[in-house]
Each structure stands twice: as structure tokens, then as C-alpha cells.
N, C-alpha and C. Protein backbone atom coordinates (compact mmCIF):
# COMPACT_ATOMS: atom_id res chain seq x y z
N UNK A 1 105.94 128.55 101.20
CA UNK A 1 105.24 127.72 100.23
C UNK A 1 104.36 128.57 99.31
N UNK A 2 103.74 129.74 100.18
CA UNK A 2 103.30 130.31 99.09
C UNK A 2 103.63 131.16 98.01
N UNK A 3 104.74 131.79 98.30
CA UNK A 3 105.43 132.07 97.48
C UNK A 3 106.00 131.30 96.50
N UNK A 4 105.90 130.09 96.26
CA UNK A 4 106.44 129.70 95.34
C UNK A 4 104.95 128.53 94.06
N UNK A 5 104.10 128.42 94.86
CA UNK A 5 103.17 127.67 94.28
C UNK A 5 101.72 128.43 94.39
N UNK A 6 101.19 128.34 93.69
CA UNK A 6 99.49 128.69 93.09
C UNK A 6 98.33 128.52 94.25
N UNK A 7 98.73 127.28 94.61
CA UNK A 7 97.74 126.71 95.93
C UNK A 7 98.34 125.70 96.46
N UNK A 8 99.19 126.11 97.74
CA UNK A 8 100.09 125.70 98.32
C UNK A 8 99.30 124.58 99.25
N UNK A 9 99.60 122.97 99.92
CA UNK A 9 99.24 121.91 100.43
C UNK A 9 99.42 122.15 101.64
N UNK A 10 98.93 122.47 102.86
CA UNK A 10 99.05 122.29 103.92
C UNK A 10 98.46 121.43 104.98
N UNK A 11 99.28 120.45 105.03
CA UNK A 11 98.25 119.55 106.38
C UNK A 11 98.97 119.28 107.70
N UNK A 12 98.75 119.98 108.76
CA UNK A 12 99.13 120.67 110.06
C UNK A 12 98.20 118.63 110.60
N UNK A 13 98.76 117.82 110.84
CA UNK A 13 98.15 116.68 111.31
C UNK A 13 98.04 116.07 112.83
N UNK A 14 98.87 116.94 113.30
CA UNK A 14 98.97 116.53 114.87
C UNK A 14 97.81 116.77 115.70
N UNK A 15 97.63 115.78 116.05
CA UNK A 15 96.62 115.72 117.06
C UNK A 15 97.03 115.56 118.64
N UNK A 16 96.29 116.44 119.63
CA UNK A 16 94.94 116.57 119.98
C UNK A 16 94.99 118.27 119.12
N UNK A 17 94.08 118.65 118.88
CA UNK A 17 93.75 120.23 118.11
C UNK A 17 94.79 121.23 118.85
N UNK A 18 95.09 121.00 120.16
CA UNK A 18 96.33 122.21 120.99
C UNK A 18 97.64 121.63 120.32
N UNK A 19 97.90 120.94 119.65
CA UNK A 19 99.04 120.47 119.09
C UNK A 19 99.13 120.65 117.41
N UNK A 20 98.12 121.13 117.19
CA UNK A 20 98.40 121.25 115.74
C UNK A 20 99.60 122.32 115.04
N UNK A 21 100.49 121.74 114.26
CA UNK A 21 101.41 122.75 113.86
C UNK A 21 101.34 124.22 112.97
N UNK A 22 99.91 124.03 112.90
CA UNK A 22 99.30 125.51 112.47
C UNK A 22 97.79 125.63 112.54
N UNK A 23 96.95 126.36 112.73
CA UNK A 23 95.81 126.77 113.03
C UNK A 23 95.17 127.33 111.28
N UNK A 24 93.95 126.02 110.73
CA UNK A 24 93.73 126.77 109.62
C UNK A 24 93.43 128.01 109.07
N UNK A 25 93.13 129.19 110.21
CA UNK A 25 92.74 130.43 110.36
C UNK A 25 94.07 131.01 109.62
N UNK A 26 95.21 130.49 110.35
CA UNK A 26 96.42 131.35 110.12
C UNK A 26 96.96 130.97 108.43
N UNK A 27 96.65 129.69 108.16
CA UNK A 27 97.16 129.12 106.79
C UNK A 27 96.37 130.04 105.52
N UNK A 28 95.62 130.09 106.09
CA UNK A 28 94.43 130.40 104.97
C UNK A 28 94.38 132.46 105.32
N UNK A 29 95.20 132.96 105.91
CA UNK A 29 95.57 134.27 105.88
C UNK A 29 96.48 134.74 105.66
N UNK A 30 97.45 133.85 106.11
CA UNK A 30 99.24 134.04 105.33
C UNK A 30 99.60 133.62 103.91
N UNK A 31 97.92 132.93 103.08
CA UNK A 31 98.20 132.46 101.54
C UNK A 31 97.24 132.78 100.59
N UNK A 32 96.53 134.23 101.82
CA UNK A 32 95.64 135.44 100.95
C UNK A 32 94.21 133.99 100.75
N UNK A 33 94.05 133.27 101.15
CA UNK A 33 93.29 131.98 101.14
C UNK A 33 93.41 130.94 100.39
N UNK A 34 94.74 131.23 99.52
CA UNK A 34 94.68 130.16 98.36
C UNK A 34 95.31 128.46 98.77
N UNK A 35 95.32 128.41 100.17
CA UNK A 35 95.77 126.82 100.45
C UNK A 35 94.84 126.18 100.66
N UNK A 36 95.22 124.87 99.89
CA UNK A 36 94.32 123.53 100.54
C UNK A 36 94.90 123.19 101.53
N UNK A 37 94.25 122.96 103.06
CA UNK A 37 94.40 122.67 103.80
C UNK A 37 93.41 121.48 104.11
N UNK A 38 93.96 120.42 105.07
CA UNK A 38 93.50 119.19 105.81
C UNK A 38 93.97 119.29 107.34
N UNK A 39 93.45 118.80 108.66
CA UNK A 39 94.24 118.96 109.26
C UNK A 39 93.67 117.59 110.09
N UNK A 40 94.71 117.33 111.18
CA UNK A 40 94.57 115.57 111.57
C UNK A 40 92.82 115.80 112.82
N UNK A 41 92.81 117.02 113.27
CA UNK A 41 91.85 117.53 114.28
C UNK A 41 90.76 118.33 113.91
N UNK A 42 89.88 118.25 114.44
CA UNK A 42 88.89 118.85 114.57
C UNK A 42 89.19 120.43 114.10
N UNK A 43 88.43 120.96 113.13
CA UNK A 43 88.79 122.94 113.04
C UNK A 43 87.37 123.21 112.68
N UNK A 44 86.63 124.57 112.60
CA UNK A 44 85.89 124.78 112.24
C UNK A 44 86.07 125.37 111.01
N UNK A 45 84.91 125.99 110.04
CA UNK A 45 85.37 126.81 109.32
C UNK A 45 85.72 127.90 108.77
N UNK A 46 86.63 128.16 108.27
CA UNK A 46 87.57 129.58 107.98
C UNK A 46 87.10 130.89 107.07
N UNK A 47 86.63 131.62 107.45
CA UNK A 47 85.65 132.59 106.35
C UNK A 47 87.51 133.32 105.57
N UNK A 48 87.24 132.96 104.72
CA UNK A 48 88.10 133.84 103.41
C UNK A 48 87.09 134.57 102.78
N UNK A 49 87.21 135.92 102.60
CA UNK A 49 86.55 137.23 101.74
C UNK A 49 84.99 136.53 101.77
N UNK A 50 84.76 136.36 103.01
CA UNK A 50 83.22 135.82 103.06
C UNK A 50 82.66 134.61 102.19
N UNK A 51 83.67 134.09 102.16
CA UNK A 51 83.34 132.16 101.64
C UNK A 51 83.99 131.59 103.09
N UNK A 52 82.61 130.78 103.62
CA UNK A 52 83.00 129.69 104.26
C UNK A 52 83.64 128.41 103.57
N UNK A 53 84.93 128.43 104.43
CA UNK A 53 85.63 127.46 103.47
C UNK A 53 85.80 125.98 104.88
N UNK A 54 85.40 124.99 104.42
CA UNK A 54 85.14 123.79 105.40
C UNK A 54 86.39 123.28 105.50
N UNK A 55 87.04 122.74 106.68
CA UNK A 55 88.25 122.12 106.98
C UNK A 55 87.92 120.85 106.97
N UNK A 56 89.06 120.18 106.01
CA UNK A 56 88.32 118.74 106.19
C UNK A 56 89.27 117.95 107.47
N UNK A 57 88.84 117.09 108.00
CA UNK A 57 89.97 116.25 108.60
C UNK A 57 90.47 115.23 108.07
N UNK A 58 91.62 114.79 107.59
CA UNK A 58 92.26 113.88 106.63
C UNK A 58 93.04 113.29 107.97
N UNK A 59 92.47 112.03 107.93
CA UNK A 59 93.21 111.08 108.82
C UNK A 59 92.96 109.79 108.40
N UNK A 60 94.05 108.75 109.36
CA UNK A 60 93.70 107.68 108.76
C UNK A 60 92.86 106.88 108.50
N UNK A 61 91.60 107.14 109.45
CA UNK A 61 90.57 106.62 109.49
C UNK A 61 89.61 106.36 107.82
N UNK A 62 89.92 107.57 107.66
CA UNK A 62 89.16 107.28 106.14
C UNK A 62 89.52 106.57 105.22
N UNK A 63 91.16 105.86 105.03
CA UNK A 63 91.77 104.79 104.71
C UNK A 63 92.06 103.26 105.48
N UNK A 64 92.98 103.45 105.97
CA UNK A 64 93.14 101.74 106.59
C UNK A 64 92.14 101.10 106.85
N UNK A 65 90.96 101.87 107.44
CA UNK A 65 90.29 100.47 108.10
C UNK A 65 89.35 99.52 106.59
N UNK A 66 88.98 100.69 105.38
CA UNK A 66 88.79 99.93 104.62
C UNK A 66 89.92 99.19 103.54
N UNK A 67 90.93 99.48 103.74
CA UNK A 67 92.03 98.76 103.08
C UNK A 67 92.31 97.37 103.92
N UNK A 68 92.53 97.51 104.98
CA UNK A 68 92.66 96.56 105.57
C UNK A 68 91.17 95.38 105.84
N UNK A 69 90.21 95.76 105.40
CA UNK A 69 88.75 95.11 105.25
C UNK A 69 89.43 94.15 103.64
N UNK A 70 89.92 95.26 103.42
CA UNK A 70 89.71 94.96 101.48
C UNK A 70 90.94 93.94 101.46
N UNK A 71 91.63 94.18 101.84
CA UNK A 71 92.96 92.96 102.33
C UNK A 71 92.80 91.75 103.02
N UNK A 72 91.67 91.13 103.82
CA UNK A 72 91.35 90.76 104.17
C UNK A 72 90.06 89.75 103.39
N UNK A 73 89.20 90.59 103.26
CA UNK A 73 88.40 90.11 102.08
C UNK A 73 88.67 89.09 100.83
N UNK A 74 90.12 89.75 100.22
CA UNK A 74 90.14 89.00 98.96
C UNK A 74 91.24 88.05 99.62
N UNK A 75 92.27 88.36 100.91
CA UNK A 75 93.07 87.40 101.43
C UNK A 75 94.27 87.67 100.25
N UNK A 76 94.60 88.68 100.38
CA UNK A 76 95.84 89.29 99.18
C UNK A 76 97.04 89.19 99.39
N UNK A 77 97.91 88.77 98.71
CA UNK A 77 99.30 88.13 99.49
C UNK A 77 100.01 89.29 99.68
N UNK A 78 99.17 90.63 99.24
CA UNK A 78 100.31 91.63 99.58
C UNK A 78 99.40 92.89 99.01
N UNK A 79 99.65 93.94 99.57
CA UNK A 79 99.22 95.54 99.11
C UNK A 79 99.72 96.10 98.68
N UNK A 80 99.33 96.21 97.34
CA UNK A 80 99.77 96.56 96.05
C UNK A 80 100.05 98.24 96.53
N UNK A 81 100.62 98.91 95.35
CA UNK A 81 100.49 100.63 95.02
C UNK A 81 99.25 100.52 94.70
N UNK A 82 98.43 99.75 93.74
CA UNK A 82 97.73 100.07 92.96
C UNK A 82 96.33 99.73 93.76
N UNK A 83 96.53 99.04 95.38
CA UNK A 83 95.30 99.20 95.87
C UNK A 83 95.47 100.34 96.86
N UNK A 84 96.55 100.99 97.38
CA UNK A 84 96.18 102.13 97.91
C UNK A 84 95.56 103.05 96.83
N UNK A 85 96.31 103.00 96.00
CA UNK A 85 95.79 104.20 94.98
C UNK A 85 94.10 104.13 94.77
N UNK A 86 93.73 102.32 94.47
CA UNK A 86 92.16 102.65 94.25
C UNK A 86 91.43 102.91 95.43
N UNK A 87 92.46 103.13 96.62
CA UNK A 87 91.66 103.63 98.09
C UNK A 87 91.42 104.56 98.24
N UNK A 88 92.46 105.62 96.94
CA UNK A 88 92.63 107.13 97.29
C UNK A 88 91.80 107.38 96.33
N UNK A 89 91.04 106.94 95.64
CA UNK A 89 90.33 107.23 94.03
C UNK A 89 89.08 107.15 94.93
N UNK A 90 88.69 105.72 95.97
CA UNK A 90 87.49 105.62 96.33
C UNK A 90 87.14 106.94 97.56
N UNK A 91 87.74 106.83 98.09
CA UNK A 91 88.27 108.33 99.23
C UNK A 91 87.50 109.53 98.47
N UNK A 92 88.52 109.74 97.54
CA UNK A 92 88.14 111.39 96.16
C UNK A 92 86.28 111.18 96.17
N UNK A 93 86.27 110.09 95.50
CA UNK A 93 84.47 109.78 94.64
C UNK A 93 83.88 110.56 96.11
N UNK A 94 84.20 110.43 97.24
CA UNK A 94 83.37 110.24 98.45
C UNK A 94 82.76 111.80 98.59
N UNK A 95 83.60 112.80 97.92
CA UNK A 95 83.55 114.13 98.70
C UNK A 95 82.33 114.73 97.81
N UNK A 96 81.54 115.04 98.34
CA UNK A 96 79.94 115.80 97.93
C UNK A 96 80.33 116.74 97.12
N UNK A 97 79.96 117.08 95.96
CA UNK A 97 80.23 118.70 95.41
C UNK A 97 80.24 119.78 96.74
N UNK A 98 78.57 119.83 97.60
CA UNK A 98 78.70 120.61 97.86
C UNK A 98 79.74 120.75 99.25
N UNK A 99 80.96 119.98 99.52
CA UNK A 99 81.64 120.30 99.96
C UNK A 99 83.00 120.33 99.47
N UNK A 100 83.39 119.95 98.02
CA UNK A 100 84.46 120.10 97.74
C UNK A 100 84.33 121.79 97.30
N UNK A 101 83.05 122.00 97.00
CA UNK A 101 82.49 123.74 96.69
C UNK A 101 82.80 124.49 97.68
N UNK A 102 82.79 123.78 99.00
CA UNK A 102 83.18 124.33 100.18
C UNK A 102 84.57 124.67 100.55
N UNK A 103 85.39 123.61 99.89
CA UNK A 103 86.95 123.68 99.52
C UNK A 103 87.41 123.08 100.55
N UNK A 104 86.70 121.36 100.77
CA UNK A 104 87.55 120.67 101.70
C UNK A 104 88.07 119.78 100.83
N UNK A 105 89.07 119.43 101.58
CA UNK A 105 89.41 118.72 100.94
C UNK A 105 88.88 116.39 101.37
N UNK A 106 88.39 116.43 102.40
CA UNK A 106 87.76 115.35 102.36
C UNK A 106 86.56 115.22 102.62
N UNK A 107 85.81 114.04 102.82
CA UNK A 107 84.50 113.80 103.44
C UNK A 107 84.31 114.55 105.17
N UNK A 108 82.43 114.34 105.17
CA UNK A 108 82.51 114.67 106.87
C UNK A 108 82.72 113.06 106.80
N UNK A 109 83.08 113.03 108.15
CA UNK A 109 83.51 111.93 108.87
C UNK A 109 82.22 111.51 109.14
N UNK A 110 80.93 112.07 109.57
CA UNK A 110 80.04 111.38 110.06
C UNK A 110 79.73 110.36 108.48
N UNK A 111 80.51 110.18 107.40
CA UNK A 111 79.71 109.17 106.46
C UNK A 111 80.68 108.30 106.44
N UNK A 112 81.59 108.03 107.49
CA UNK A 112 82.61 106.93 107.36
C UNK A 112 82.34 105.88 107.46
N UNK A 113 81.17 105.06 107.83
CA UNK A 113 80.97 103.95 107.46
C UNK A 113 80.86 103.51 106.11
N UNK A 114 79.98 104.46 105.38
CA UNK A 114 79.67 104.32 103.85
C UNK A 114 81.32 104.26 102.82
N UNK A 115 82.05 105.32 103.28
CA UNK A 115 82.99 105.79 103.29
C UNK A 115 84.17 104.09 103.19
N UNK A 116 84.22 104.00 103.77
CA UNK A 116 84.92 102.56 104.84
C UNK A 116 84.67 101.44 103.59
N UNK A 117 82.98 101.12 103.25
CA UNK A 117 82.88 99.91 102.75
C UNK A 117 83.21 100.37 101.22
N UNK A 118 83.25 101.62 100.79
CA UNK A 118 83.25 101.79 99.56
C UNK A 118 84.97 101.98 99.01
N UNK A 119 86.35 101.93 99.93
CA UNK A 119 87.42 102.40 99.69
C UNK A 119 87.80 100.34 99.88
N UNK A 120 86.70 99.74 100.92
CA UNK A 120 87.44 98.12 100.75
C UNK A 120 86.59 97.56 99.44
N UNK A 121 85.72 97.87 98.78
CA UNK A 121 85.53 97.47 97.68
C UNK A 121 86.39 97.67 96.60
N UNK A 122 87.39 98.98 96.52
CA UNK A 122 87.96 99.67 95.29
C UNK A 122 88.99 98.36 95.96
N UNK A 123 89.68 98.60 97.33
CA UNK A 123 90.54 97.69 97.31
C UNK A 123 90.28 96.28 97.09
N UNK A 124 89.26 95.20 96.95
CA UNK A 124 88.92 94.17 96.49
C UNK A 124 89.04 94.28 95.24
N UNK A 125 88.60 94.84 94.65
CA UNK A 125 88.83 94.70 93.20
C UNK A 125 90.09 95.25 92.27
N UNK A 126 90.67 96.14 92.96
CA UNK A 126 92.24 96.14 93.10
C UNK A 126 92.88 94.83 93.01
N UNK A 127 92.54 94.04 93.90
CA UNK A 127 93.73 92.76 94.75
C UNK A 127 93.39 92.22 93.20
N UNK A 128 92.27 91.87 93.18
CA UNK A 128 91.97 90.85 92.08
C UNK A 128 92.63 91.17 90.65
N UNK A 129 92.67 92.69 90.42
CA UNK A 129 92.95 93.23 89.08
C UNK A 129 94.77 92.85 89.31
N UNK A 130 95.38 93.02 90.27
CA UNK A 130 96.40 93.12 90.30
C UNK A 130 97.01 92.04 90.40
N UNK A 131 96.18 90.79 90.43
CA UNK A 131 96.49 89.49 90.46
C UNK A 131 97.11 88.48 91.94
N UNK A 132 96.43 89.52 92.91
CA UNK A 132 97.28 89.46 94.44
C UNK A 132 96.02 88.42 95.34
N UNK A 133 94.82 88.96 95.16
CA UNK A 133 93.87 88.11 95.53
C UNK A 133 94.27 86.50 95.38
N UNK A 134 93.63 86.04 96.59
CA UNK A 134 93.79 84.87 96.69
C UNK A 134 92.24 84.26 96.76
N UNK A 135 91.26 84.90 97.25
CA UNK A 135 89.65 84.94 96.99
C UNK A 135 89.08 85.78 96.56
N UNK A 136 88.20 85.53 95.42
CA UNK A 136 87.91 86.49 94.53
C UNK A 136 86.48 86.02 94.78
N UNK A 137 85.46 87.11 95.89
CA UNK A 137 84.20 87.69 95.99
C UNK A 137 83.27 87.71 94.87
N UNK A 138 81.76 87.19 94.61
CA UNK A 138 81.18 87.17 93.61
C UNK A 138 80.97 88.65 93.40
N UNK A 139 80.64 89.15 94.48
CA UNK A 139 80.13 90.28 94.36
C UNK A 139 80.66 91.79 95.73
N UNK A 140 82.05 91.95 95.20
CA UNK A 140 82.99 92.73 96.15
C UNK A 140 81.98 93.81 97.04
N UNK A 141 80.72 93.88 96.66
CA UNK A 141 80.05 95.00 97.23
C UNK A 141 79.20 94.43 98.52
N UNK A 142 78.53 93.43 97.90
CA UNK A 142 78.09 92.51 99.00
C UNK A 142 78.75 91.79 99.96
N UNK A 143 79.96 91.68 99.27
CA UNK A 143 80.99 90.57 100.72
C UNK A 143 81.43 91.60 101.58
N UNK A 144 81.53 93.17 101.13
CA UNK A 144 82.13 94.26 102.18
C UNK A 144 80.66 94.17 102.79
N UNK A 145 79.39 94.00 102.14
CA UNK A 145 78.34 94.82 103.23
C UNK A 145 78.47 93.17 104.33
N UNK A 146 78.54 92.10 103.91
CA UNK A 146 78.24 91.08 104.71
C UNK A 146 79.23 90.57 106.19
N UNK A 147 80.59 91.50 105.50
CA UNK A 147 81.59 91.58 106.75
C UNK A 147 81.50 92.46 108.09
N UNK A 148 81.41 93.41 107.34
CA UNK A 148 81.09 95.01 108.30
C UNK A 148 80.30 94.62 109.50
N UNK A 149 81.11 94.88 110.74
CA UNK A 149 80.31 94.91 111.87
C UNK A 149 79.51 95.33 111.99
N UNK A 150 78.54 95.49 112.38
CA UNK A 150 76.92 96.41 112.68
C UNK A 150 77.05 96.61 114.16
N UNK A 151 77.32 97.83 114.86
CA UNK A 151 77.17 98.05 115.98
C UNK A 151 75.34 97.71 116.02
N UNK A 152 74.86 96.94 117.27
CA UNK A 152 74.06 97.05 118.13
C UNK A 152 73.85 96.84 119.56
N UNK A 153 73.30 97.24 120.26
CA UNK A 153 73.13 97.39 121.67
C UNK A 153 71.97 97.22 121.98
N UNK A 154 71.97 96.10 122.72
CA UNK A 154 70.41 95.51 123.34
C UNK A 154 69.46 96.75 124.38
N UNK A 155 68.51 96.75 124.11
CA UNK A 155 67.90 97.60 125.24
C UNK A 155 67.88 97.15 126.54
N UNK A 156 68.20 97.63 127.53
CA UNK A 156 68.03 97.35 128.92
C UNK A 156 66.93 97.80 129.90
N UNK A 157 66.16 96.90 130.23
CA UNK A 157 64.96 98.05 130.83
C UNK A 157 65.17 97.65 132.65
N UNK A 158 64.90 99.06 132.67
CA UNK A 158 65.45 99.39 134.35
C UNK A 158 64.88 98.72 135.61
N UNK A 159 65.12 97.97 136.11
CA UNK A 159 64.41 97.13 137.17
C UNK A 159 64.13 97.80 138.50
């Protein structure tokens, strides 16, 4: 691949991390560092010519669960191209400069909640633009915050 492209795509996705079909260490030395890499597991990050370069993990998590919020939400008779796509647009917005500077290619995961409500909003307003919605939300931002589970856990005090 690298031989033939500029900055060759690599995403090694198998999970658990002993299963991955390449180790970003090795991707990012066999392509002199010029690949974007994602991988489905956990990696740390890869020093190229002394740039820490951050591995992102690209999995599904950072999609479906807010597509399927956002599908749900507007009650859409169907999932468009055009609401994955505004899932993959809301996904992109997500990544910090200073880690796309880093050269990941996604978010940390620890902001996937934020992450989550902001890819079922693009998809709410998708459904609606695309004419698929069947309930159309006053306010697509507020009906994702008003759905979203809120983990809590009662305190227990020890008897």
C-alpha cells in the first residue's frame, strides 16, 4: 500500500489487541510513518522521528449507538446514506485539533457520551432533512439530552 499511495489507510480492527492484524508500531515503520492508522483495540502511542503520534480506536461504538438514538428519536422509516454520512461528519467535528495534531485519527473514547449525543443529533436532523422522519423534535439537541440514560448508582451505606 505504500508503495503505491502518499498516506496509505490502515485499520488492523480485530479485537482483543493479541489479535490485531498488525501492530501500529510496525505500520507506521514499514510506511517511513506516513499511514493513517485506526485500530479496533487499545495501542499506545507510536513515536515516528520523535512525534508522538496517538492511535485512535475507530470502532463502532462511536457510531451506532448514536445513530440508532437518532433513528429512534425521529422514528425514521429507514436510514438513509445521508444519515450515516451526517454521523460521519458529526464523528470528524468531534476530534480536538490537539489530537488530530497528534495524527489520530478519532476521538478519545473517554468523550463518548458527548460524542454519542452529538452524531444522534446530526442523525435527527438528517431523518428530517431527508424526509424519513416520522417525528420531528422541537429541538433535536434537547430530545437527545432528554433520552440519554444517565447512569446513577445509589449509595449504599454499610451496616
Amino acid at each position: 500500500m505504500a508503495a503505491s499511495v502518499a498516506r496509505p489507510a490502515v485499520f488492523p480492527l480485530s479485537n482483543p489487541t493479541s489479535s490485531s492484524e498488525a501492530r501500529p508500531a510496525d505500520v507506521m515503520a514499514w510506511t517511513n510513518g506516513r499511514a493513517l492508522v485506526a485500530t479496533g483495540s487499545p495501542f499506545e502511542p507510536v513515536d515516528v522521528g520523535g512525534r508522538q503520534v496517538r492511535i485512535g480506536q475507530g470502532n463502532n461504538a462511536f457510531v451506532f449507538p448514536g445513530v440508532g438514538l437518532g433513528v429512534l428519536l425521529s422514528e425514521a422509516r429507514e436510514v438513509t446514506d445521508g444519515m450515516f454520512a451526517a454521523a460521519a461528519d458529526a464523528l470528524a467535528a468531534q476530534l480536538a485539533p490537539e489530537d488530530r495534531d497528534a495524527g489520530s485519527l478519532f476521538p478519545r473514547v473517554a468523550g463518548l457520551r458527548r460524542i454519542t449525543a452529538k452524531v444522534a443529533e446530526a442523525v435527527v436532523r438528517q431523518a428530517i432533512e431527508d424526509g424519513v422522519a416520522r417525528t420531528v423534535p422541537g429541538d433535536p439537541a434537547e430530545a437527545v439530552r432528554a433520552a440519554m440514560w444517565e447512569p446513577g448508582y445509589p449509595s449504599v451505606d454499610a451496616v
